[in-house]
Protein backbone atom coordinates (compact mmCIF):
# COMPACT_ATOMS: atom_id res chain seq x y z
CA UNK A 1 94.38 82.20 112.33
CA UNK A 2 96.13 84.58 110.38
CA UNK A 3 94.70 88.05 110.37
CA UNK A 4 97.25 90.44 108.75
CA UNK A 5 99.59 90.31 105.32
CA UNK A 6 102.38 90.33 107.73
CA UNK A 7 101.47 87.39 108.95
CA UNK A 8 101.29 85.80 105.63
CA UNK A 9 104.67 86.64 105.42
CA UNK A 10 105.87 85.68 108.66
CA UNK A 11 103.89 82.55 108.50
CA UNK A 12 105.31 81.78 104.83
CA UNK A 13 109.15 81.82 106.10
CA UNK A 14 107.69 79.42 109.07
CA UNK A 15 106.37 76.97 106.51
CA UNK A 16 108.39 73.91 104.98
CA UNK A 17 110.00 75.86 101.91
CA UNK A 18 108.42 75.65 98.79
CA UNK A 19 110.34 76.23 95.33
CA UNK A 20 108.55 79.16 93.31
CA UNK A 21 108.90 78.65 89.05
CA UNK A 22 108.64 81.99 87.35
CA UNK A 23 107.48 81.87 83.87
CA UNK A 24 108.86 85.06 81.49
CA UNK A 25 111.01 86.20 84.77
CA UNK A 26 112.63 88.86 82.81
CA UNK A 27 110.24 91.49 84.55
CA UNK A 28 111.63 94.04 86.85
CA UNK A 29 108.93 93.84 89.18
CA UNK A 30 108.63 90.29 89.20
CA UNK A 31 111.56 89.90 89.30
CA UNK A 32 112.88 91.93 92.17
CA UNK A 33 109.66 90.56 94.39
CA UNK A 34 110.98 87.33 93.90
CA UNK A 35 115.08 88.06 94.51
CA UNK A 36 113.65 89.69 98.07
CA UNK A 37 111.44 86.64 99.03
CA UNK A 38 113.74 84.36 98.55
CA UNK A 39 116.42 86.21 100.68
CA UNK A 40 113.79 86.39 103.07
CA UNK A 41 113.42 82.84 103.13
CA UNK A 42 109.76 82.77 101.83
CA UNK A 43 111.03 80.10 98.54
CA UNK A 44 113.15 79.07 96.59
CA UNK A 45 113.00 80.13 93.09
CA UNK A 46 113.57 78.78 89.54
CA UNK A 47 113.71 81.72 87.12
CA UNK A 48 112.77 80.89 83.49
CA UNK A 49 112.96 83.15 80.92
CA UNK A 50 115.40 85.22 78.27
CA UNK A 51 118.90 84.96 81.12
CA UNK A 52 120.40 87.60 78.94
CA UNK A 53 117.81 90.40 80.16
CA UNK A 54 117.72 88.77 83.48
CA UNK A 55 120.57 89.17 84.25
CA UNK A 56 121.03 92.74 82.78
CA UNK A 57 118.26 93.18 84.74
CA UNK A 58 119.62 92.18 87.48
CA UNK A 59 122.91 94.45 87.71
CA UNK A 60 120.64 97.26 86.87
CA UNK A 61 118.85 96.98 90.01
CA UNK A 62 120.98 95.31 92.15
CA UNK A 63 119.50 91.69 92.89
CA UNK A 64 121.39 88.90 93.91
CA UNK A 65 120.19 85.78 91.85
CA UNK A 66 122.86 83.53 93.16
CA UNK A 67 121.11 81.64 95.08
CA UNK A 68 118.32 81.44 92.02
CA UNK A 69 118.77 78.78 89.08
CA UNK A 70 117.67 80.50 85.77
CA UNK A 71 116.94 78.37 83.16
CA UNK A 72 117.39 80.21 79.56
CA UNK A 73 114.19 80.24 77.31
CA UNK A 74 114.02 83.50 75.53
CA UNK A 75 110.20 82.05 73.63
CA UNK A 76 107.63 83.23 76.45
CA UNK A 77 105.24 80.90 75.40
CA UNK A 78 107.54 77.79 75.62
CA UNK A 79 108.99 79.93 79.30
CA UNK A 80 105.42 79.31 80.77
CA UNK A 81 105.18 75.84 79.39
CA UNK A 82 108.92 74.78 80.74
CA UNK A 83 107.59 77.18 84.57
CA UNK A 84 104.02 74.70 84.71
CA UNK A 85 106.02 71.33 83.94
CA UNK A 86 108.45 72.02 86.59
CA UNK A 87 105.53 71.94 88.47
CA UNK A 88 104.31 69.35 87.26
CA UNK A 89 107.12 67.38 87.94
CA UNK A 90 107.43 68.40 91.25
CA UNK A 91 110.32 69.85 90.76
CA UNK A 92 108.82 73.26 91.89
CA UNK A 93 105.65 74.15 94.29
CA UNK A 94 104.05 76.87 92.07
CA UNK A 95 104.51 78.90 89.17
CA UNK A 96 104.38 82.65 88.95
CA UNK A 97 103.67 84.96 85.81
CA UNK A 98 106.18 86.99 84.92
CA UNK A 99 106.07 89.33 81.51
CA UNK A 100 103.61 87.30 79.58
CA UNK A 101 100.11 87.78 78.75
CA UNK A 102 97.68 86.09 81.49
CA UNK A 103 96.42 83.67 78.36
CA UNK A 104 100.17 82.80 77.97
CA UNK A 105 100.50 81.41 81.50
CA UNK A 106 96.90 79.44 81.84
CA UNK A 107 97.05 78.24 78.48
CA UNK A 108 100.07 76.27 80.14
CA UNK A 109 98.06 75.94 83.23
CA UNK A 110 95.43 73.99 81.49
CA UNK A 111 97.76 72.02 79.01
CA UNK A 112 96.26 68.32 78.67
CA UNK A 113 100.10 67.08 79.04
CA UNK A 114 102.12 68.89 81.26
CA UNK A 115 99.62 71.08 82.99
CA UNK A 116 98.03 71.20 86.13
CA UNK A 117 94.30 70.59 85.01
CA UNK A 118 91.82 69.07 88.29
CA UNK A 119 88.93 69.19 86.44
CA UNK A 120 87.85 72.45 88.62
CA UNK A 121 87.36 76.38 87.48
CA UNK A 122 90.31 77.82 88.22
CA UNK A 123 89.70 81.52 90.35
CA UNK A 124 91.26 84.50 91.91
CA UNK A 125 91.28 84.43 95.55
CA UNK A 126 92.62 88.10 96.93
CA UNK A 127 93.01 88.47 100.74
CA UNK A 128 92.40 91.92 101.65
CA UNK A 129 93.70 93.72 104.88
CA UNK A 130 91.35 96.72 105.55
CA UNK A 131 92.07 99.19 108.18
CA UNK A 132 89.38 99.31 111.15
CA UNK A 133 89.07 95.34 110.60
CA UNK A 134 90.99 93.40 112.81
CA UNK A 135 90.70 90.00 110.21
CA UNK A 136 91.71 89.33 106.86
CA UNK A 137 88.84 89.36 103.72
CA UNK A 138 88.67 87.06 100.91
CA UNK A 139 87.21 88.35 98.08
CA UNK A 140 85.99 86.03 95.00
CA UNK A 141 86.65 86.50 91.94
CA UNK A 142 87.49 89.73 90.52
CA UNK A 143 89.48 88.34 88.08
CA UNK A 144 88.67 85.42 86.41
CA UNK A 145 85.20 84.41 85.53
CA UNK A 146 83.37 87.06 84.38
CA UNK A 147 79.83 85.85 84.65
CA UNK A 148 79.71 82.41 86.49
CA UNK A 149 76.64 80.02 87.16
CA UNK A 150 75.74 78.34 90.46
CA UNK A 151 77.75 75.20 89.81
CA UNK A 152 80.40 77.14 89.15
CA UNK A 153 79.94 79.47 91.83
CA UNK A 154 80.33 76.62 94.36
CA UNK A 155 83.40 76.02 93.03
CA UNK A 156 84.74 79.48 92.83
CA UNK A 157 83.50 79.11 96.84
CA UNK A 158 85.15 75.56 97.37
CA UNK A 159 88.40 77.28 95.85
CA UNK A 160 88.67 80.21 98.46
CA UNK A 161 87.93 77.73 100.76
CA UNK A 162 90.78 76.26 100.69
CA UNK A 163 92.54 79.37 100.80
CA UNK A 164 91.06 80.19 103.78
CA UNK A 165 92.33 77.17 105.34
CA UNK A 166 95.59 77.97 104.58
CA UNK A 167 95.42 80.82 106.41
CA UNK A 168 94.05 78.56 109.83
CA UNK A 169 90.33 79.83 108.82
CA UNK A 170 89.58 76.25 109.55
CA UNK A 171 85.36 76.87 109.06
CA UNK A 172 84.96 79.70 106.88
CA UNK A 173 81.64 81.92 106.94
CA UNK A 174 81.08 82.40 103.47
CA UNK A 175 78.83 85.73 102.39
CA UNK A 176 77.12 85.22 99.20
CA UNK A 177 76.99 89.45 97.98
CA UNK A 178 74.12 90.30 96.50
CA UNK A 179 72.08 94.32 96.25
CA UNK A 180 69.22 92.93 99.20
CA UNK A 181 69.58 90.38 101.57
CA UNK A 182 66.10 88.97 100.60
CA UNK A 183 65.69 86.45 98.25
CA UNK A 184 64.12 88.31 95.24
CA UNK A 185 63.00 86.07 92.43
CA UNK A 186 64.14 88.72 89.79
CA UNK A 187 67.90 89.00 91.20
CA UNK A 188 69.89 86.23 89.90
CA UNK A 189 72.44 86.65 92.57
CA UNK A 190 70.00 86.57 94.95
CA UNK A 191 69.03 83.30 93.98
CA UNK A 192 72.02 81.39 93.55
CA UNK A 193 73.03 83.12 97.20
CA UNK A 194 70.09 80.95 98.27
CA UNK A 195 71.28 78.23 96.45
CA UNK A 196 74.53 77.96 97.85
CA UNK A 197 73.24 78.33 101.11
CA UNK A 198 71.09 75.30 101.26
CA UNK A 199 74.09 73.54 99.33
CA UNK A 200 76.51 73.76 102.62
CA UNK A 201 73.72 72.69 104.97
CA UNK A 202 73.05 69.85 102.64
CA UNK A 203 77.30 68.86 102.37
CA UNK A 204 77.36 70.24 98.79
CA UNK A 205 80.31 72.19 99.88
CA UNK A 206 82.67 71.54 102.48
CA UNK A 207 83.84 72.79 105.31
CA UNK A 208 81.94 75.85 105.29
CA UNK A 209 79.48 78.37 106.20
CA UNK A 210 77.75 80.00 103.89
CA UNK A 211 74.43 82.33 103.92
CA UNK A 212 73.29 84.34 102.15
CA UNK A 213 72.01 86.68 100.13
CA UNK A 214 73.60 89.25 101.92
CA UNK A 215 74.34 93.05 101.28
CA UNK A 216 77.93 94.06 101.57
CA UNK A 217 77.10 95.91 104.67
CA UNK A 218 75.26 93.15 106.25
CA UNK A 219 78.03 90.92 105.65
CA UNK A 220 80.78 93.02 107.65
CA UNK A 221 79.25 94.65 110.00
CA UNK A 222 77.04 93.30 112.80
CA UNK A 223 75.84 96.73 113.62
CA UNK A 224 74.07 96.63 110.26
CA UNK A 225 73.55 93.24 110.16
CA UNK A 226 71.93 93.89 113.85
CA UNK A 227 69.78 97.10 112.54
CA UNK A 228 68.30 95.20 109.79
CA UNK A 229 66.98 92.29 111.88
CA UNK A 230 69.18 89.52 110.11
CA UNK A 231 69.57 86.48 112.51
CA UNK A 232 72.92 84.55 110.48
CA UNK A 233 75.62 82.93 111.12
CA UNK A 234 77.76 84.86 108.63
CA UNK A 235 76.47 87.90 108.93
CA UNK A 236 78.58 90.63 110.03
CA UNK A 237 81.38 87.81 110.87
CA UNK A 238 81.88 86.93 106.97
CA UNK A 239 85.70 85.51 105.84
CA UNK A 240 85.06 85.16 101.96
CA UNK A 241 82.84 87.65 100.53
CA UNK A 242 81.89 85.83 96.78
CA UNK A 243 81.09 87.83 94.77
CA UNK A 244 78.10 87.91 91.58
CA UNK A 245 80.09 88.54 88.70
CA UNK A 246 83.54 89.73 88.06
CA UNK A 247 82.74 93.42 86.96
CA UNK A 248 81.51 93.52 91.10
CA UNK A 249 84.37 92.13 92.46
CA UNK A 250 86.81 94.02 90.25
CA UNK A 251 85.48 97.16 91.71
CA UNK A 252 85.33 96.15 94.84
CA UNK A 253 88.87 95.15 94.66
CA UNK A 254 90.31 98.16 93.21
CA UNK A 255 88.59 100.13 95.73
CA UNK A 256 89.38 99.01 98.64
CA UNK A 257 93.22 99.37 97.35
CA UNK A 258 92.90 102.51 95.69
CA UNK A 259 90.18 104.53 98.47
CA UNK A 260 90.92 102.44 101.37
CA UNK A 261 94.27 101.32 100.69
CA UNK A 262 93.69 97.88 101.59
CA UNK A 263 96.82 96.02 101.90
CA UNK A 264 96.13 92.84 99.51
CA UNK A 265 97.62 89.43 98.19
CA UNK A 266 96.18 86.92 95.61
CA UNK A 267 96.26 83.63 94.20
CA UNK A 268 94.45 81.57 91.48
CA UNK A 269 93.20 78.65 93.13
CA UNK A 270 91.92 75.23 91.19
CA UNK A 271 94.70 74.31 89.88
CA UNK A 272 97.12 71.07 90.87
CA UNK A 273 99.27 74.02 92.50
CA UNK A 274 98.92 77.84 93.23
CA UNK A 275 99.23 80.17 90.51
CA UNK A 276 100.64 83.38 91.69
CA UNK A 277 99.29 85.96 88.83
CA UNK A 278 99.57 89.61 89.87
CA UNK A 279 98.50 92.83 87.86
CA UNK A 280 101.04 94.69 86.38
CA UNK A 281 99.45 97.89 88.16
CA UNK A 282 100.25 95.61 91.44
CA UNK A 283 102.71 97.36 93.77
CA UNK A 284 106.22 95.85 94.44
CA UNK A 285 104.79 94.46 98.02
CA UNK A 286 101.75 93.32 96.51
CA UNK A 287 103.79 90.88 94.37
CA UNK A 288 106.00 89.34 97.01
CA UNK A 289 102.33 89.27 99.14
CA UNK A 290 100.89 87.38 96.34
CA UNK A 291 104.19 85.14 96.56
CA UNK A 292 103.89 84.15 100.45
CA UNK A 293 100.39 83.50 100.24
CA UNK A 294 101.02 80.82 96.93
CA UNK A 295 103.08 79.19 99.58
CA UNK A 296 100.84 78.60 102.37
CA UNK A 297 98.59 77.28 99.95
CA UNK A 298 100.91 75.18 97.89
CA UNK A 299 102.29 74.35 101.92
CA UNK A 300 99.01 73.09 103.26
CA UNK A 301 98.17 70.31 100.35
């Protein structure tokens, strides 16, 4: 089981290699994550996108794209559309966003033609390294669905499932987060927590662990978990913490990189392939995290 970011890395250059499309690649940030991962033998990497400012970009900041192919498509929307149908040809692993707008990149995602549509919600999966914590988190979704149902909710779960997976969680305990870890009929989240619960006992969703409701603390800790009286199998041991909505897990997120700088890496999960989306507020090392972990997960389908 992997338990650091390092060891995403280490364990992506361990993996068969995976080739990495990059929609829009003219992006210094993007751009110089990628150069560096695939020197470090994390991908391979198609770079598509305007080659002119590439490649100025390039001498500006020193990268070596020689051992990149850049394909020339100065139109960003028609970049992300050329980045998914390498994909979904299979003549690349996973696509990346590079400077485009988010809608850019899933509307090519989601394309009825040459996307990479499954008929699932697609969601943000981040895996969160938190000092005093010798495991990795997975938080669901900050990103993505703002305000989702139960049904989609087990999906958003099944989704970091497989994430976890990826990372040798083979049985992930899955913490539902609610305020209480009661079920109070006036709490939504509380309810669907419930819900979900009785849905993995009953095979709803695989390969998994989940109880809940569960308070953030009770979830983490077993000391709290242990003061409050909760007898669970998650508690204080959980892997994926989902989330309620996304205004929750977008705070929680942001502060546990911004107070407890929380080393971090994310992926969109649902899709025929990993989609390796990053903020452009993400850090240099958060994008080439973001990059290793898209290829244990494109690695382990």
């Amino acid at each position: 089981m992997i338990k650091t970011i390092k060891g995403i890395i280490e364990q992506a250059k361990s993996v068969e290699k995976q080739t990495l499309a990059v929609a829009a690649a003219e992006d210094k940030d993007v751009l110089g994550a990628v150069t560096e991962s695939v020197e470090m033998g994390i991908v391979e990497a198609i770079l598509v996108g305007d080659k002119k400012q590439i490649e100025k970009i390039a001498t500006s900041e020193g990268y070596n794209l020689e051992k990149l192919e850049v394909i020339d498509e100065p139109n960003k929307v028609q970049a992300a559309r050329k980045a998914v149908e390498l994909v979904s040809s299979q003549k690349a692993d996973l696509v990346m966003k590079g400077l485009l707008g988010t809608a850019d990149i899933l509307r090519a995602v989601l394309d009825k033609e040459i996307g990479l549509r499954t008929g699932k919600i697609l969601s943000h999966v981040a895996a969160l390294e938190v000092s005093g914590f010798e495991k990795l988190f997975l938080l669901t979704d900050g990103a993505m669905n703002i305000a989702p149902d139960l049904k989609q909710k087990m999906q958003i779960t099944q989704n970091a499932v497989e994430v976890a997976k990826a990372l040798g969680i083979e049985k992930p305990k899955v913490a539902p987060l609610a305020a209480v870890e009661v079920v109070n009929p006036d709490m939504q989240p509380c309810l669907d927590a419930a819900a979900l619960s009785q849905m993995a006992q009953r095979g709803q969703i695989k390969d998994a662990t989940v109880d809940g409701p569960l308070a953030l603390d009770n979830a983490v800790s077993a000391e709290a978990a242990k003061h409050k009286g909760i007898d669970s199998p998650v508690a204080g041991n959980a892997d994926i913490l989902l989330v309620p909505n996304i205004d929750a897990g977008n705070v929680l997120y942001k502060s546990m990189v911004y107070f407890a700088r929380a080393e971090t890496a994310g992926v969109i999960a649902g899709a025929k392939a990993p989609v390796v989306l990053t903020s452009r507020a993400d850090t240099h090392q958060a994008k080439l995290n973001a990059i290793a972990l898209g290829v244990l997960v494109a690695a382990n389908r």
